[in-house]
C-alpha atoms as a PDB file:
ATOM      1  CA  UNK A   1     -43.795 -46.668 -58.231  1.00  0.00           C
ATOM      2  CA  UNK A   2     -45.213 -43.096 -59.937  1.00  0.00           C
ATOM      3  CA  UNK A   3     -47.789 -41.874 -58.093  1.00  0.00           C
ATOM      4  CA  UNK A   4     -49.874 -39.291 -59.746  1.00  0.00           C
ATOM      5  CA  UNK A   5     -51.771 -36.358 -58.194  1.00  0.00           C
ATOM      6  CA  UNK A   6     -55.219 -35.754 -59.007  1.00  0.00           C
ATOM      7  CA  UNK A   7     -56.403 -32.854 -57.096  1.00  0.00           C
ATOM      8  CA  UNK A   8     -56.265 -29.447 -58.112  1.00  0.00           C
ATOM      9  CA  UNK A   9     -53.987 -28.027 -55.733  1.00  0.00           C
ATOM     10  CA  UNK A  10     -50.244 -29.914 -54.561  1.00  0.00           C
ATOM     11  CA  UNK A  11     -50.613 -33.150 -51.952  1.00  0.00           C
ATOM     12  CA  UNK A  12     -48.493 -34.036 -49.095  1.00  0.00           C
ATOM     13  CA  UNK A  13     -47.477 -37.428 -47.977  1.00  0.00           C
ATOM     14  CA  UNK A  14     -46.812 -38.832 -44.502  1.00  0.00           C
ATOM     15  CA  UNK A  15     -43.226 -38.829 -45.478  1.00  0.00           C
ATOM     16  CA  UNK A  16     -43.292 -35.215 -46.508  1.00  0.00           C
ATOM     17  CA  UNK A  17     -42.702 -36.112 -49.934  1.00  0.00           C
ATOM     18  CA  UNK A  18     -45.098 -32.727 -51.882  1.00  0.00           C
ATOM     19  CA  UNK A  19     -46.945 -34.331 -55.058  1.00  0.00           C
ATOM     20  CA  UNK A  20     -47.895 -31.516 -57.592  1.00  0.00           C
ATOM     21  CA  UNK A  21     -50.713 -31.535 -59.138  1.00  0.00           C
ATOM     22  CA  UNK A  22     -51.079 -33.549 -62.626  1.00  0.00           C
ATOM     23  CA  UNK A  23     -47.742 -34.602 -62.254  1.00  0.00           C
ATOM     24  CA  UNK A  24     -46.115 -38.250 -62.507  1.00  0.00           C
ATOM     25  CA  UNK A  25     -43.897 -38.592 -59.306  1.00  0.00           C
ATOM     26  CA  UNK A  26     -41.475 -41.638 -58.506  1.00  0.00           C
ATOM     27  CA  UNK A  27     -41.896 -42.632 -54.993  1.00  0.00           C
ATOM     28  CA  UNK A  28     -39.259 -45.237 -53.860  1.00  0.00           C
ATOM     29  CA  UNK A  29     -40.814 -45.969 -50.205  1.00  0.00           C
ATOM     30  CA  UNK A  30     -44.127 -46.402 -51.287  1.00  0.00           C
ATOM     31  CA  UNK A  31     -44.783 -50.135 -50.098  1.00  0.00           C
ATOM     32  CA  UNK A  32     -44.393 -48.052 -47.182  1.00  0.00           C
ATOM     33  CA  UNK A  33     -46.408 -45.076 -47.805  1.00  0.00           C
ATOM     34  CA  UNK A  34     -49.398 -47.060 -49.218  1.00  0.00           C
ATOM     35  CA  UNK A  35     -50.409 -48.452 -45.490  1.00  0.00           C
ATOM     36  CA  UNK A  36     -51.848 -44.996 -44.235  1.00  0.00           C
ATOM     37  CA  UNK A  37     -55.315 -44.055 -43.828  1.00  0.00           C
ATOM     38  CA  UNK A  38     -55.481 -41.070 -45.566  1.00  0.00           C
ATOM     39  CA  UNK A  39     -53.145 -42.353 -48.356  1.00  0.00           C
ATOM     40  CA  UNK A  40     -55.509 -45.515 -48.608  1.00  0.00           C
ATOM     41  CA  UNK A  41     -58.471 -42.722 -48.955  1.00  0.00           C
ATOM     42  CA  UNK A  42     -56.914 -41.187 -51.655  1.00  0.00           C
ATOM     43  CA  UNK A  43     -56.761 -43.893 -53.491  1.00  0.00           C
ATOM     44  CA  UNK A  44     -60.162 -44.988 -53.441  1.00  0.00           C
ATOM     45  CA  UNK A  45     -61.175 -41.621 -53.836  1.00  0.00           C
ATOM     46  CA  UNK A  46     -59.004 -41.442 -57.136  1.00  0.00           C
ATOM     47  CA  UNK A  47     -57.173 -38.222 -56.236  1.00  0.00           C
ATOM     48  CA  UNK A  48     -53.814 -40.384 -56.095  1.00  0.00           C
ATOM     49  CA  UNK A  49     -53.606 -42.781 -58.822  1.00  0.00           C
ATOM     50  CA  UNK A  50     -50.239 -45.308 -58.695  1.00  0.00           C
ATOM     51  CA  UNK A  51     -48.782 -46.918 -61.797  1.00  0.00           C
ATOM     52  CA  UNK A  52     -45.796 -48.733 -62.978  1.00  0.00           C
ATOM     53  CA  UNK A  53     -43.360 -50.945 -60.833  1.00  0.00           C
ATOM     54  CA  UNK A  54     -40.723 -50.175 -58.467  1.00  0.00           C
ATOM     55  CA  UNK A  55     -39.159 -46.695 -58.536  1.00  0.00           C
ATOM     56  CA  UNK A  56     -35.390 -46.604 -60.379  1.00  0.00           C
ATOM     57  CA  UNK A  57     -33.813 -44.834 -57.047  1.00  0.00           C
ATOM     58  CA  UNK A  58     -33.018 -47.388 -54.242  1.00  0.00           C
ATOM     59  CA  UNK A  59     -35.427 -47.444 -51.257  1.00  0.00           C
ATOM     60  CA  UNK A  60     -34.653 -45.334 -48.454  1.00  0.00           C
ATOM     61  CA  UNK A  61     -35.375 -45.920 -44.434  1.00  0.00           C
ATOM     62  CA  UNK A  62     -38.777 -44.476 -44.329  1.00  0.00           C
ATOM     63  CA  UNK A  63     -40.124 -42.887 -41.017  1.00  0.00           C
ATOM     64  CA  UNK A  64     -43.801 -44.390 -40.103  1.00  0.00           C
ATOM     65  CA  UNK A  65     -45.850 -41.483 -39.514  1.00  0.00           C
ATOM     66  CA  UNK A  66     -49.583 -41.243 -37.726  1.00  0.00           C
ATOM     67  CA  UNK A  67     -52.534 -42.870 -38.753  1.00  0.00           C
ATOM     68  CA  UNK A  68     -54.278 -40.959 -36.838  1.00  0.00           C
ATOM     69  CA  UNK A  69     -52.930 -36.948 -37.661  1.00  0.00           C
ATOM     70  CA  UNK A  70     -54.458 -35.693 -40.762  1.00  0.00           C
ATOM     71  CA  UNK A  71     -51.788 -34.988 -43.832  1.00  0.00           C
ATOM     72  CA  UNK A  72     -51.793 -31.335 -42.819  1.00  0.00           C
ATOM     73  CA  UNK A  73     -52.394 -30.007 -39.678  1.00  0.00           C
ATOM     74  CA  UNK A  74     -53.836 -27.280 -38.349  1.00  0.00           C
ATOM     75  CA  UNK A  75     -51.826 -25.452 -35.383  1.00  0.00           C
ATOM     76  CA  UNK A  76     -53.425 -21.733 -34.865  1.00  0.00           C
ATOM     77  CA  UNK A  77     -55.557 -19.773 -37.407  1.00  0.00           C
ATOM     78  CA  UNK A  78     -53.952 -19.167 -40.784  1.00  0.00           C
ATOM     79  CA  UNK A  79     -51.067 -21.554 -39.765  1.00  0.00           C
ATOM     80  CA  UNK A  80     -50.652 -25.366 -40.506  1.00  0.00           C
ATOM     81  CA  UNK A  81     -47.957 -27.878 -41.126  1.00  0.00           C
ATOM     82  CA  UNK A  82     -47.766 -30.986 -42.786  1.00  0.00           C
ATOM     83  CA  UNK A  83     -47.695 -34.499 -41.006  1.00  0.00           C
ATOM     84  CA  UNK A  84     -44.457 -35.295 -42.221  1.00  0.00           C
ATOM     85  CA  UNK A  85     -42.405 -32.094 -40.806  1.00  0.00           C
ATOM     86  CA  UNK A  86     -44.152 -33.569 -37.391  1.00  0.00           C
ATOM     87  CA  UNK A  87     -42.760 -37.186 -37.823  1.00  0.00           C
ATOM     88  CA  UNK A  88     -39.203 -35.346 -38.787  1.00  0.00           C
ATOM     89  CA  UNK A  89     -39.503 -33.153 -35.767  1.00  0.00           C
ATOM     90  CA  UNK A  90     -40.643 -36.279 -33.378  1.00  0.00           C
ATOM     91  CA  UNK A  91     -37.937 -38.619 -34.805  1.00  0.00           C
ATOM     92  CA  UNK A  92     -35.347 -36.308 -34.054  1.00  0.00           C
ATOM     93  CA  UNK A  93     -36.543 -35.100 -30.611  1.00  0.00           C
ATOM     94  CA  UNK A  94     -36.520 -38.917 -29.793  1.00  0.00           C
ATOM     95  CA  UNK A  95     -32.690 -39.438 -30.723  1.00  0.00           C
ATOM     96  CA  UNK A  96     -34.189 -42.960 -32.137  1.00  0.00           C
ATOM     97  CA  UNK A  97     -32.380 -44.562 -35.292  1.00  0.00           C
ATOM     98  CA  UNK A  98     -34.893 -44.723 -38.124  1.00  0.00           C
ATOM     99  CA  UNK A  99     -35.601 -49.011 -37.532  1.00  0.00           C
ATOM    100  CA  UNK A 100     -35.967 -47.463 -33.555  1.00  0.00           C
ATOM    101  CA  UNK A 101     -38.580 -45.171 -34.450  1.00  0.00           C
ATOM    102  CA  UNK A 102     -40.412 -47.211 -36.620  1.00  0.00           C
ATOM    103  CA  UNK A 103     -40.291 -50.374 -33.981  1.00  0.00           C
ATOM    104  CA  UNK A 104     -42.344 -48.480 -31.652  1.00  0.00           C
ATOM    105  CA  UNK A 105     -45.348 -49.211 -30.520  1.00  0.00           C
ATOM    106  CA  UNK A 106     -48.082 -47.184 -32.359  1.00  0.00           C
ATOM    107  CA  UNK A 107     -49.257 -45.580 -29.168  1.00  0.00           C
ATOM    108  CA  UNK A 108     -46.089 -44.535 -28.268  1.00  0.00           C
ATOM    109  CA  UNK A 109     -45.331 -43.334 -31.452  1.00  0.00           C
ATOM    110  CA  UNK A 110     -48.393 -41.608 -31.448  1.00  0.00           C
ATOM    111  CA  UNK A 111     -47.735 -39.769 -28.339  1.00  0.00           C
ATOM    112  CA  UNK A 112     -44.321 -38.721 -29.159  1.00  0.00           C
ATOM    113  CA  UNK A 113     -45.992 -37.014 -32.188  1.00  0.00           C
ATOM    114  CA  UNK A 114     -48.980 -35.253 -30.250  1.00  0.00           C
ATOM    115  CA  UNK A 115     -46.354 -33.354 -28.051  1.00  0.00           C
ATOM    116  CA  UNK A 116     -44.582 -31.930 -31.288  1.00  0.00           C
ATOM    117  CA  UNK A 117     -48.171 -30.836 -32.226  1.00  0.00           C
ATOM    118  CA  UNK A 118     -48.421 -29.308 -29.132  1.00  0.00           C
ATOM    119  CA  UNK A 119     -45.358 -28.015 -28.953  1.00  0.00           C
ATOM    120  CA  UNK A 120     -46.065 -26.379 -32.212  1.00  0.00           C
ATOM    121  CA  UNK A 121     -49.332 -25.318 -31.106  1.00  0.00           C
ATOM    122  CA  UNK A 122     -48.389 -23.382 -28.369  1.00  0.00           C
ATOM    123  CA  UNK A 123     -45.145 -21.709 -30.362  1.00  0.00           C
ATOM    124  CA  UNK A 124     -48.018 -20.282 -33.091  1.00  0.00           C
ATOM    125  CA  UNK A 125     -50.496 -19.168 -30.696  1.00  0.00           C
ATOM    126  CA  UNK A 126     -47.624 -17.257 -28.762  1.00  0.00           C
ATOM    127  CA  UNK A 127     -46.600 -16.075 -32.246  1.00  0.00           C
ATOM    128  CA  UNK A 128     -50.741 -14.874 -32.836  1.00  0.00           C
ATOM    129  CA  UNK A 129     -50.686 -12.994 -29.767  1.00  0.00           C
ATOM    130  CA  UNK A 130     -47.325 -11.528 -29.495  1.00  0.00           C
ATOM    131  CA  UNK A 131     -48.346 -10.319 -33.288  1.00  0.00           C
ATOM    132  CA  UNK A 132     -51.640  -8.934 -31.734  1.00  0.00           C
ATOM    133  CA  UNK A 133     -49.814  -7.048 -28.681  1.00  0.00           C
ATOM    134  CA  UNK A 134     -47.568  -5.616 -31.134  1.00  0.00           C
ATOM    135  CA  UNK A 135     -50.710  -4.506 -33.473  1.00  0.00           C
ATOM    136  CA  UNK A 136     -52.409  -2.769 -30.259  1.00  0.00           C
ATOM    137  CA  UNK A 137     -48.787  -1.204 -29.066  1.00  0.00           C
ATOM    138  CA  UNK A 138     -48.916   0.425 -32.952  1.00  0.00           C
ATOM    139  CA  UNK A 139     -52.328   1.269 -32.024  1.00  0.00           C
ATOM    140  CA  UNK A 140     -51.774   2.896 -28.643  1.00  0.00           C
ATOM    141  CA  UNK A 141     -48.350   4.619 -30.307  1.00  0.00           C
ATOM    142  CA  UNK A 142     -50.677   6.426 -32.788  1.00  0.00           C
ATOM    143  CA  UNK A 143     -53.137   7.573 -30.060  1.00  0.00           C
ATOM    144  CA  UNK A 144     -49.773   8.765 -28.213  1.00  0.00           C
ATOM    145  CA  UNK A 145     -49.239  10.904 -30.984  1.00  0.00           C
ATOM    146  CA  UNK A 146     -52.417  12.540 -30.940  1.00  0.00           C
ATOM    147  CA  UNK A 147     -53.772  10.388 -33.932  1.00  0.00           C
ATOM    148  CA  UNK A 148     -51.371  12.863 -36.473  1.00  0.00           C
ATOM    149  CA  UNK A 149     -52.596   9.737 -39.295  1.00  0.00           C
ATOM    150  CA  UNK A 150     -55.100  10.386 -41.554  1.00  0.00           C
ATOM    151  CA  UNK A 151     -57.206   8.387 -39.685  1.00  0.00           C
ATOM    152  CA  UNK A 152     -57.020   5.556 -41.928  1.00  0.00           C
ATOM    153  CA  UNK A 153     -54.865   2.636 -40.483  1.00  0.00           C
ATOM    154  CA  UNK A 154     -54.914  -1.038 -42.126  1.00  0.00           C
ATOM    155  CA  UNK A 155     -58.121  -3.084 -40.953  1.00  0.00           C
ATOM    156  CA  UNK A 156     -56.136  -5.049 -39.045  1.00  0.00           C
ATOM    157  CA  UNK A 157     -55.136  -2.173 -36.619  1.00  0.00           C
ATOM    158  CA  UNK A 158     -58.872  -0.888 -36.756  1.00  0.00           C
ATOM    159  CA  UNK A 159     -60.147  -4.530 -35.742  1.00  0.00           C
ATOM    160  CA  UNK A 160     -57.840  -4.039 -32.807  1.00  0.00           C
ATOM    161  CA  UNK A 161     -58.771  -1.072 -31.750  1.00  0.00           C
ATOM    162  CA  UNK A 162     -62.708  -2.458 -31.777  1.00  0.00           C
ATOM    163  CA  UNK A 163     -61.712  -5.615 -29.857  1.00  0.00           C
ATOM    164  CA  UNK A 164     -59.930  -3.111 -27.173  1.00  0.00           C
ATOM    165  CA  UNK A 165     -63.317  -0.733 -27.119  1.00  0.00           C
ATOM    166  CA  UNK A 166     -65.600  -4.472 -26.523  1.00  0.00           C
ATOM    167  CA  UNK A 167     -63.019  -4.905 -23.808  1.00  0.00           C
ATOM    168  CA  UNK A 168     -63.087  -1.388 -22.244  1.00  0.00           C
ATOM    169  CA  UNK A 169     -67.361  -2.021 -22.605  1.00  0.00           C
ATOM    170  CA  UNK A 170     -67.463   0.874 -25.122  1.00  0.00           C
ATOM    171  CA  UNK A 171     -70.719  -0.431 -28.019  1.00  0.00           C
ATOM    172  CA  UNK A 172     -68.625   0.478 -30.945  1.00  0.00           C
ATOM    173  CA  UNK A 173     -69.489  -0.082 -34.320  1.00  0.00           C
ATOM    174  CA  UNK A 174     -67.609  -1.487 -37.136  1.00  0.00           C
ATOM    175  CA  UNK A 175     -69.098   1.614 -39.257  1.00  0.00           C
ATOM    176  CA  UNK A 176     -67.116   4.032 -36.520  1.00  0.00           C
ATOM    177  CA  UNK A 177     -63.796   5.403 -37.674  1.00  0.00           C
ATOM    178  CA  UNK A 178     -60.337   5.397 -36.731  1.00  0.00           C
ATOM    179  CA  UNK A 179     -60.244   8.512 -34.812  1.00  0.00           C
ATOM    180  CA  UNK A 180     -63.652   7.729 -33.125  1.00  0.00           C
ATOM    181  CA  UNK A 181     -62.466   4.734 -31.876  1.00  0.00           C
ATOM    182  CA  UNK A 182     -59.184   6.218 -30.995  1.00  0.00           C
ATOM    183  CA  UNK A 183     -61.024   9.174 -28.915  1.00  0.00           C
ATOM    184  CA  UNK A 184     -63.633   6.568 -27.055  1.00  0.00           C
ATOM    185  CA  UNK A 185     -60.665   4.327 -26.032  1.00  0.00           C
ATOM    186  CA  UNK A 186     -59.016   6.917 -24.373  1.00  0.00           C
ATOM    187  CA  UNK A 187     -61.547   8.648 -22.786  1.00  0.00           C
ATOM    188  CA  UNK A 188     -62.716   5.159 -21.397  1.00  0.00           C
ATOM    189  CA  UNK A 189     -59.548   4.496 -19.910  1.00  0.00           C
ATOM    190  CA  UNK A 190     -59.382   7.422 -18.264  1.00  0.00           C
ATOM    191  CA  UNK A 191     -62.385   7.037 -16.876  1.00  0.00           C
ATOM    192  CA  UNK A 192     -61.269   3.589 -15.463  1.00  0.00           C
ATOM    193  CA  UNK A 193     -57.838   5.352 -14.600  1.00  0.00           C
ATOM    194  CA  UNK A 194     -59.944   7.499 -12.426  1.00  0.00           C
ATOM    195  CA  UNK A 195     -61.769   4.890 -10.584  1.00  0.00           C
END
């Protein structure tokens, strides 16, 4: 079967199979495939359109995925991954044979793939914070130096800076510079130092 994508952007499958947009694809395990939710949605929505018979490769043992996980899924801010890297992930984790996996019941299958989600979860929100602890290190590194920069970091490093004067209790302004922020930071901590 060729399944066509009609959105503007690339699609992914359950299987982890990426349609491009506009594009004609041969899908061999789509009797499979077709079953999901969000594939069935797509369908009636017309952004996947299927045509023609049975794909030319031979079928291959297809891993069932969730119908209940979205196609792509969102772990921490900025960061997803699609459904089908989580069925790979959960299928291998679970030492099953492919028929194994896909006997399951659906709850249990289910489950196994919420705790690679979570697993993934916490791995990117470690990753977010160990990225902002790093950004306010650079931060306090620069104070350190006695703020020998311009006084222009990225926004990034400014935005950390603010959230560390909100912490500190210091009402600082987004309008403030680099420098300003640098000197109330450190003249609140040593005021706290003090106490």
């Amino acid at each position: 079967m060729k399944i066509t994508n009609n959105h503007a952007g690339p699609l992914g499958l359950p299987d982890g199979t990426i349609l491009p947009p506009g594009e004609a694809t041969p899908i061999a395990n789509w009797d499979a495939l077709k079953g999901n939710a969000v594939v069935q949605g797509w369908l009636k929505g017309k952004i996947l359109s299927a045509e023609g018979g049975k794909a030319s490769a031979a079928p291959q043992e297809t891993l069932l995925g969730s119908n209940v996980l979205p196609a792509n899924i969102e772990l921490a801010e900025g960061v997803s991954v699609q459904l089908g890297e989580v069925v790979r992930r959960a299928h291998e984790a679970t030492g099953l044979s492919v028929a194994e996996w896909n006997a399951l019941e659906d709850g249990d299958r289910e489950a196994e793939l919420a705790a690679v989600v979570r697993e993934l979860q916490s791995a990117a929100e470690a990753e977010a914070e160990a990225k902002k602890g790093a950004a306010a290190a650079d931060a306090e590194k620069a104070k350190a130096s006695g703020g020998t920069s311009t006084g222009t970091l990225p926004s990034s490093d400014k935005d950390v800076l603010l959230a560390r004067a909100k912490e500190l209790g210091i009402d600082a302004k987004g309008t403030w510079g680099v420098l300003k922020l640098q000197a109330a930071i450190a003249e609140a901590e040593a005021k706290k130092g003090e106490g």
